[in-house]
Structures are given as C-alpha cells and as structure tokens.
C-alpha atoms as a PDB file:
ATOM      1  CA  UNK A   1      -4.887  -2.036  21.186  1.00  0.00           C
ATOM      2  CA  UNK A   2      -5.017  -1.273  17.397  1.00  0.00           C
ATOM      3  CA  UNK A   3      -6.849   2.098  16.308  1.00  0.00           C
ATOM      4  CA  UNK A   4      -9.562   1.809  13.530  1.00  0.00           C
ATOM      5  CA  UNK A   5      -9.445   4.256  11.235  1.00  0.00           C
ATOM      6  CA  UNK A   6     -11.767   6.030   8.858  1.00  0.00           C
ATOM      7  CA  UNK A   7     -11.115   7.272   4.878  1.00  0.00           C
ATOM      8  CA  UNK A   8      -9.269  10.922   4.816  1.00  0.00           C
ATOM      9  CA  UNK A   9      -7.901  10.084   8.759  1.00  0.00           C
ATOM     10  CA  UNK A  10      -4.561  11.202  10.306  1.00  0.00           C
ATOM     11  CA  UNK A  11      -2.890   9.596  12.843  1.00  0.00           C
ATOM     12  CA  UNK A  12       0.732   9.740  14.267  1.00  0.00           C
ATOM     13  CA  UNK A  13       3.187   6.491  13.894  1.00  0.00           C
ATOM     14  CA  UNK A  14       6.315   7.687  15.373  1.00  0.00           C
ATOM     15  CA  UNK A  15       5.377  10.131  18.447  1.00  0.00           C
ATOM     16  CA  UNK A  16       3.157   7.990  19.704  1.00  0.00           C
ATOM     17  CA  UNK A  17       5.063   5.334  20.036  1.00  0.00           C
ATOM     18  CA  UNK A  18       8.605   5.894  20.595  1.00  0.00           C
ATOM     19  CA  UNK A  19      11.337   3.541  19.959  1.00  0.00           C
ATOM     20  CA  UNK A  20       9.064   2.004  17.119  1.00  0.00           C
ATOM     21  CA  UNK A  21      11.360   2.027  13.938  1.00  0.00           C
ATOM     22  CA  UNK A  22      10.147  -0.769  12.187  1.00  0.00           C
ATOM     23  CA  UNK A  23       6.557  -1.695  10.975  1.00  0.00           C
ATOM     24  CA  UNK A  24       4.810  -4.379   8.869  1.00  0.00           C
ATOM     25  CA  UNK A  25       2.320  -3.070   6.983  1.00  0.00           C
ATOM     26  CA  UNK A  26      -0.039  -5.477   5.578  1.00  0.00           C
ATOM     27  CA  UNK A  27      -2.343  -5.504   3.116  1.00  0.00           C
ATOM     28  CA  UNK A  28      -5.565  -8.010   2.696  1.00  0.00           C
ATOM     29  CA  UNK A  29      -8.693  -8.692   0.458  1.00  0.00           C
ATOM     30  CA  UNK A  30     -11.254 -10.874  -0.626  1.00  0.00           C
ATOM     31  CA  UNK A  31     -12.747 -11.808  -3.980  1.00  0.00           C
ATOM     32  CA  UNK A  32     -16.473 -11.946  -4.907  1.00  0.00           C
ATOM     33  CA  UNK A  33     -17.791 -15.103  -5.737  1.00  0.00           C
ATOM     34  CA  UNK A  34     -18.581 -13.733  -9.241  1.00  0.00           C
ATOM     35  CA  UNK A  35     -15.004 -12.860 -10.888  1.00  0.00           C
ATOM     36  CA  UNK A  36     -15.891 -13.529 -14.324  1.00  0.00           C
ATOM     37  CA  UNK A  37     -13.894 -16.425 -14.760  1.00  0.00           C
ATOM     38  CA  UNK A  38     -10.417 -15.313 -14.603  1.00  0.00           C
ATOM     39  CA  UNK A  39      -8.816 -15.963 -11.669  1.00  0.00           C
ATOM     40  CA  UNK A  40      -7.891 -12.448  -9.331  1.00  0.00           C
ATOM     41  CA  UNK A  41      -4.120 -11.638  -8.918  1.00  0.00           C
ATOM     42  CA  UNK A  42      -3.966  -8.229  -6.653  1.00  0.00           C
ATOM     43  CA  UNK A  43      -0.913  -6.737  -6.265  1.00  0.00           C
ATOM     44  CA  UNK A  44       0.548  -4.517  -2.934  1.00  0.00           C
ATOM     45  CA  UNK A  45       3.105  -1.801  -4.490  1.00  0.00           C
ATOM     46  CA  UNK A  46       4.870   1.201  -2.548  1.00  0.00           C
ATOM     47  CA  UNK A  47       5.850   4.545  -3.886  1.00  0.00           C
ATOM     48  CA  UNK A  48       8.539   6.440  -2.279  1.00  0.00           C
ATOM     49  CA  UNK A  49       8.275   9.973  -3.053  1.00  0.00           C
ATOM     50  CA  UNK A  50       9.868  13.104  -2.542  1.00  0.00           C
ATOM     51  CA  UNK A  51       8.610  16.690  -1.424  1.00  0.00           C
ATOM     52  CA  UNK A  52       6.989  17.242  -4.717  1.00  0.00           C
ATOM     53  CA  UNK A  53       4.741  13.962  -4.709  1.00  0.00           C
ATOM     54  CA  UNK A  54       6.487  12.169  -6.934  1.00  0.00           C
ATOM     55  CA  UNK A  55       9.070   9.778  -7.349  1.00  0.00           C
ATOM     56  CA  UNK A  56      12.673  10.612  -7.773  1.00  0.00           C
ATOM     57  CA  UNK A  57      14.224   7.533  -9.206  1.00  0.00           C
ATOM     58  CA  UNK A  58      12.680   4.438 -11.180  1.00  0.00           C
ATOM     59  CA  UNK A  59      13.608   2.205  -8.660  1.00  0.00           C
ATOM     60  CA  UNK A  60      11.557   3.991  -5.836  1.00  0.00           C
ATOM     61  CA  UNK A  61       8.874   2.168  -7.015  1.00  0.00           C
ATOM     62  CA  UNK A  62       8.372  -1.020  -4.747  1.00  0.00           C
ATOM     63  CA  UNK A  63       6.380  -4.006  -6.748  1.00  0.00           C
ATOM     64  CA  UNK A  64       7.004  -7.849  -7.257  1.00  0.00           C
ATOM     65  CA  UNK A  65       9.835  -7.106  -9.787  1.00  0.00           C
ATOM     66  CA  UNK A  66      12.098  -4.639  -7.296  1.00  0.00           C
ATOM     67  CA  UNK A  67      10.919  -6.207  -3.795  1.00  0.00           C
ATOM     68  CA  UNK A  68      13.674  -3.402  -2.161  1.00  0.00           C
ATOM     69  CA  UNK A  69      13.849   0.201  -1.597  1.00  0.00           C
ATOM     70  CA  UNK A  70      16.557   2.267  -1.352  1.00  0.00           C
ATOM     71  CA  UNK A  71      19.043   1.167   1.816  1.00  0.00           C
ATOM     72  CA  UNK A  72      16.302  -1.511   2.269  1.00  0.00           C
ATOM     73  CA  UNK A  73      14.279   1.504   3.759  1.00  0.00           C
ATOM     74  CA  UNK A  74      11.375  -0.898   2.510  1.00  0.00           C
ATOM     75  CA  UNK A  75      11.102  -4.525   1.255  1.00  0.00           C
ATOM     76  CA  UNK A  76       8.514  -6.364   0.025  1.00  0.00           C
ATOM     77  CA  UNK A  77       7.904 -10.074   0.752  1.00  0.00           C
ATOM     78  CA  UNK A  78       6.678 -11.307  -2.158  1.00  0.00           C
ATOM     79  CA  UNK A  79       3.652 -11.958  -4.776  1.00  0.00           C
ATOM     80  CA  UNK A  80       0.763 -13.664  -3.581  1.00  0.00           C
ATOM     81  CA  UNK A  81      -0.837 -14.759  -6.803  1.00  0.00           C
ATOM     82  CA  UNK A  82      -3.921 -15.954  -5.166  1.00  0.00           C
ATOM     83  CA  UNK A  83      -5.467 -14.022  -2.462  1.00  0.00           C
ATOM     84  CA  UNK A  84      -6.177 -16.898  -1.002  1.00  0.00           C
ATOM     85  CA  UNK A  85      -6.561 -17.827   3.095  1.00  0.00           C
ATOM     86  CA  UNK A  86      -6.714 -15.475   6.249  1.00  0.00           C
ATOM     87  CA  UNK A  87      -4.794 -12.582   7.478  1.00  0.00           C
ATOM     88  CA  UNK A  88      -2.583 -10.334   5.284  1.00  0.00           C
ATOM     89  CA  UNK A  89      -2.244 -11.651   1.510  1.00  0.00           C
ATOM     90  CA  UNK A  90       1.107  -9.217   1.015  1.00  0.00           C
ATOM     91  CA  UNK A  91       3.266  -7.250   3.293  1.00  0.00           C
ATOM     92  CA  UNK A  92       5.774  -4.366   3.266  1.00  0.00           C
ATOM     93  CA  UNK A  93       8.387  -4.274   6.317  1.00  0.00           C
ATOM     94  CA  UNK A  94       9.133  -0.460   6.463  1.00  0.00           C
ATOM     95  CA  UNK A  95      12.574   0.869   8.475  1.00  0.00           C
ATOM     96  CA  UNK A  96      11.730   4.474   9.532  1.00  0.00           C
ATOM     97  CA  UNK A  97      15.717   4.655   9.726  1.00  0.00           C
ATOM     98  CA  UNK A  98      16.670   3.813   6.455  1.00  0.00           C
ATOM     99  CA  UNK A  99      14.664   5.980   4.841  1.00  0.00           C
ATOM    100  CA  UNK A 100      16.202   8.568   2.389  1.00  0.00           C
ATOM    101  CA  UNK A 101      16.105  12.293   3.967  1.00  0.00           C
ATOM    102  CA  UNK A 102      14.753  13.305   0.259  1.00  0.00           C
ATOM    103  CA  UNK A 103      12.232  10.413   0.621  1.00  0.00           C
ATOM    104  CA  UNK A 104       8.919  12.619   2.382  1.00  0.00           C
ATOM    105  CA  UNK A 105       6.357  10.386   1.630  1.00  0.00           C
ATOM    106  CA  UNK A 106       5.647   6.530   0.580  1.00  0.00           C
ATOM    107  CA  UNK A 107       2.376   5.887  -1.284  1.00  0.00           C
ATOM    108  CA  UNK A 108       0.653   2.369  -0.468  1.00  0.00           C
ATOM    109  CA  UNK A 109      -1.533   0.971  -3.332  1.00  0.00           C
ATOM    110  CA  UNK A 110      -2.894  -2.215  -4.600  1.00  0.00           C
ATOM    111  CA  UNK A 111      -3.985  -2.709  -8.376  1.00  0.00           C
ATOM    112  CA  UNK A 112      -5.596  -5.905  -9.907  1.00  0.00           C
ATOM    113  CA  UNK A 113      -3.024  -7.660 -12.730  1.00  0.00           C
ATOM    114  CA  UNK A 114      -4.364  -7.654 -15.935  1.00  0.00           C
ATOM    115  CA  UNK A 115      -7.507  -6.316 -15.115  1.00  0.00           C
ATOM    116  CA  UNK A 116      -8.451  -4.779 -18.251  1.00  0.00           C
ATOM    117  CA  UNK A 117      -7.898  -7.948 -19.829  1.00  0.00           C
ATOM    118  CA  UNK A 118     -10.020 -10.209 -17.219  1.00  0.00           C
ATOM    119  CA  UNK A 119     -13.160  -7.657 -17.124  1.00  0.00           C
ATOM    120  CA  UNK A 120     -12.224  -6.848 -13.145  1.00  0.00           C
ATOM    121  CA  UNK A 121     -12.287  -4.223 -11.023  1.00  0.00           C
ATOM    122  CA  UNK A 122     -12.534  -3.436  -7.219  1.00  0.00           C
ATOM    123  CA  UNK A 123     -16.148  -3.530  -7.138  1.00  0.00           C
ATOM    124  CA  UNK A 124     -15.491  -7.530  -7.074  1.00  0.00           C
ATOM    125  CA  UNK A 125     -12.996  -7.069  -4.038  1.00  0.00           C
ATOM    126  CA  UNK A 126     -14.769  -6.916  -0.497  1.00  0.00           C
ATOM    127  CA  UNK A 127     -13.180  -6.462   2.934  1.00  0.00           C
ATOM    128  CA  UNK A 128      -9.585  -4.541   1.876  1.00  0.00           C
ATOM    129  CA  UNK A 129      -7.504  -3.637   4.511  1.00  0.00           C
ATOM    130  CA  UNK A 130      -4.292  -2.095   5.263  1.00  0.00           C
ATOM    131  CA  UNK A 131      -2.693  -2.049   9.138  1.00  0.00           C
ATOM    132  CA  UNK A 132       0.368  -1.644  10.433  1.00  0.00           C
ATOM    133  CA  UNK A 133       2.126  -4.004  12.869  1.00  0.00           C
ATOM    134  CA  UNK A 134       5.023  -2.941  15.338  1.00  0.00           C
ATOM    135  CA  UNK A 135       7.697  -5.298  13.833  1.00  0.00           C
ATOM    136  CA  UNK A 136       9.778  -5.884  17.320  1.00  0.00           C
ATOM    137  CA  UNK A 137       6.498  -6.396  19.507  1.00  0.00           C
ATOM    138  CA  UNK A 138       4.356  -8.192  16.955  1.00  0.00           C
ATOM    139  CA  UNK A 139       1.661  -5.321  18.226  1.00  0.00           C
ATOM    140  CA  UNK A 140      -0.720  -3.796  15.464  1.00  0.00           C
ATOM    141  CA  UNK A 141      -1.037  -0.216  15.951  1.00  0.00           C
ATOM    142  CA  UNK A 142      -3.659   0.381  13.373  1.00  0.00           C
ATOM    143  CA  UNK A 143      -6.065  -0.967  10.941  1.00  0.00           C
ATOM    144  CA  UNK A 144      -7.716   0.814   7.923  1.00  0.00           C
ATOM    145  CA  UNK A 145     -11.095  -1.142   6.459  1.00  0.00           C
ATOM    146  CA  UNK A 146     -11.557  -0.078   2.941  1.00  0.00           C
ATOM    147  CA  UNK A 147     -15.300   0.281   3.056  1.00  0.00           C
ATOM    148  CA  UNK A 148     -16.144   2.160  -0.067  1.00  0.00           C
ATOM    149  CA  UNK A 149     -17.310   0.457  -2.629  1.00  0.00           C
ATOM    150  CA  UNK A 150     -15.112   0.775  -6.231  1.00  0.00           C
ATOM    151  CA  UNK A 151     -16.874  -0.526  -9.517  1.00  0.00           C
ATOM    152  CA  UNK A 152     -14.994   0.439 -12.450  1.00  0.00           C
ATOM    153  CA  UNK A 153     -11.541   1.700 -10.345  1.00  0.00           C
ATOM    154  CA  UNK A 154      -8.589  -1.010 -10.984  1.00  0.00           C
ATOM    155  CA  UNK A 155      -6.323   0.480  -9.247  1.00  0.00           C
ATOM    156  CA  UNK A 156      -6.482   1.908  -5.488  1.00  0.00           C
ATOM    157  CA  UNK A 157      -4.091   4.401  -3.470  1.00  0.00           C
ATOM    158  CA  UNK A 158      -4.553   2.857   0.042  1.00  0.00           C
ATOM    159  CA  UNK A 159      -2.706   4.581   2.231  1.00  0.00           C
ATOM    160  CA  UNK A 160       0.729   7.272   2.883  1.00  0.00           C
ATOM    161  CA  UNK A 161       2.945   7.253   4.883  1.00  0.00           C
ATOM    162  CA  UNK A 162       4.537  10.674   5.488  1.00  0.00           C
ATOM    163  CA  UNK A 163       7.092  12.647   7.506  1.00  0.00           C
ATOM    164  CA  UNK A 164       5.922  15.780   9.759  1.00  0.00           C
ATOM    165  CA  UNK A 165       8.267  17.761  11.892  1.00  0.00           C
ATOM    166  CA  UNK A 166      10.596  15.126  12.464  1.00  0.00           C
ATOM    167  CA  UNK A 167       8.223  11.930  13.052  1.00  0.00           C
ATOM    168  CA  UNK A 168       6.230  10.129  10.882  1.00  0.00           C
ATOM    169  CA  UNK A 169       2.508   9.774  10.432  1.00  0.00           C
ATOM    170  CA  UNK A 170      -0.139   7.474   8.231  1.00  0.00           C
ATOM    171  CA  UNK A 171      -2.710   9.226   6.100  1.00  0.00           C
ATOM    172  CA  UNK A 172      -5.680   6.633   5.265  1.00  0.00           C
ATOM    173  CA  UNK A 173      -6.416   7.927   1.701  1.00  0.00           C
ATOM    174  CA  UNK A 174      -8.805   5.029  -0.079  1.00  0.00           C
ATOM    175  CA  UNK A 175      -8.665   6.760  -3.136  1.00  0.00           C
ATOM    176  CA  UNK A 176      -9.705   4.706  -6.821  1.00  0.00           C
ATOM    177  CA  UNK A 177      -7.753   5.132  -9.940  1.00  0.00           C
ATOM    178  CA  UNK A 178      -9.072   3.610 -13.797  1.00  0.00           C
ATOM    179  CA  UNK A 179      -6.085   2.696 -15.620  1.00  0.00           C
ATOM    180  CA  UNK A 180      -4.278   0.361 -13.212  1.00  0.00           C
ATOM    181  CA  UNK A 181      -0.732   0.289 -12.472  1.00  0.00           C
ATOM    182  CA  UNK A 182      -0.098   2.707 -15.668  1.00  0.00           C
ATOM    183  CA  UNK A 183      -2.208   4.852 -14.742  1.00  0.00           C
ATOM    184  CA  UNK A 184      -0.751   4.925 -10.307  1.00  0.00           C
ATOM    185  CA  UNK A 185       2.906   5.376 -12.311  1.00  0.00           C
ATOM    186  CA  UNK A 186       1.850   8.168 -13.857  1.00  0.00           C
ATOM    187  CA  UNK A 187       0.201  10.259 -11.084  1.00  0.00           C
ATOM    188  CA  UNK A 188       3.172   9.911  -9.753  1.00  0.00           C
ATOM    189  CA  UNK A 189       5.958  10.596 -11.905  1.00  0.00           C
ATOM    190  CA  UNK A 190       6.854   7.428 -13.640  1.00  0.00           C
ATOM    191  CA  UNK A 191       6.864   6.239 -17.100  1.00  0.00           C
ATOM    192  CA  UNK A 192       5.791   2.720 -17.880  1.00  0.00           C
ATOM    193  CA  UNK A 193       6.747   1.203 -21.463  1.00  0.00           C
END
C-alpha cells in the first residue's frame, strides 16, 4: 500500500524495501478550464546533482532534449505535449545502480513551456502529483499531492531524491520558482543561452 505524503516529508526508498533498484517515478497534472487561450505544455525534468547541490556536467540535466542520464542511471520517456487523459502525463525510470557515486542527489521538477509568453503559471494547474512505482512489481510505494496553491510560480521543484548512509531516500519539497526553466538551471548550477 502506497504512503501519502505531506510538503517538507522524509521517507526512506531503499531500506524499506530491499531488493528495490528500480523505480518509475511519475509525474501528473491537470489544467484549469481558464488557460488563457494558449494551450498548456508542462514539462517533467531531473537534475542530478552532486554533494554541493548542483550539477556537475551539462548533461546531468534530464529534459525532452537529453531523455538519458549518465550510465542510463535515469531516462526519461518522453514529452507529453498535452497533459491530456488519466494517470501519469510523464515518467522518469530511475536505476538506483547506475547511479554515479559523485551523483548525491536528483532534483524532480516540472515547469510550464513558454509560460511567460502564454500568460501561465501554476496557479492554473490543479491536482499535481509525483509517486514512485516499484518498476519489477508494478507496486507504488508513494504518492506526493501537490496541494499548495502557486499563482505567479512557473516553475516547481517537486521532489529529491537523495542518498543517506548508503540507501536512498525521497524528500517531498513542493517548492515554486518565477523564471521557469532558466531560472531551475540556475539554482542549480547551469547556464542556459
């Protein structure tokens, strides 16, 4: 049975259930009615960073343009452009085993595309979620509801994923950014042209 978790919760991914070396986590959302007529393209992106917070390499930045992580420690399946329909709109497939040893923590976000440009934000985005499936048993372990409410925040830090003594545990963070992707590069250590 999945665990529901709350905003600033800790939980353990690896102790808890041994064996378990590969997850899917997926991502969902829903668009208000009221969009102001541009269509909503949200976007799932991973950061894998090192002890510092911050990303080591360009390419440790997971999005629809570089769907793999180093040693295909984490792939992305692809851009869903619409949103649209039930269940997880994007996922990540995450190998504990593959991960770099310099690799300490991988940052989970969404941002909107474009969404200075169409006048949106995540106050027009209701029931985001994040949870994490056992990949060889189909099982969710755990589910994170995004219930705050963003207005003016375009971009959103949704969850970590982080090593502790040895195993590896999920931080639900839920935390808005303004700027969008530029702005999720830069906190952590990336240039964007």
């Amino acid at each position: 049975m999945a665990i529901n978790l709350v905003k600033g919760q800790k939980i353990d991914l690896t102790k808890t259930n041994p064996g378990m070396t590969k997850v899917i986590i997926g991502l969902g959302w829903d668009t208000n009615k009221y969009s102001g007529g541009s269509a909503f393209d949200l976007d799932a992106s991973a950061f894998l960073l090192g002890e510092n917070g911050k990303a080591l390499r360009d390419d440790d930045f997971i999005f629809y343009n570089n769907l793999k992580g180093r040693n295909d420690c984490l792939i992305h399946t692809g851009d869903n452009r619409t949103g649209e329909g039930e269940g997880d709109d994007e996922q990540l497939i995450m190998d504990f085993s593959k991960v770099p040893a310099e690799i300490h923590k991988i940052a989970i976000t969404v941002t909107i595309h474009d969404a200075e440009g169409r006048h949106q934000n995540f106050g027009q985005v209701s029931n985001a979620f994040v949870r994490v499936v056992n990949a060889e048993t189909n099982e969710e372990v755990l589910r994170y509801d995004l219930a705050e409410e963003f207005s003016v925040e375009t971009a959103i830090v949704v969850c970590e994923i982080y090593r502790y003594s040895g195993e590896w545990k999920f931080n639900a963070v839920g935390s808005g950014f303004q700027g969008g992707l530029r702005a999720l590069c830069g906190n952590f250590g990336l240039q964007v042209g």
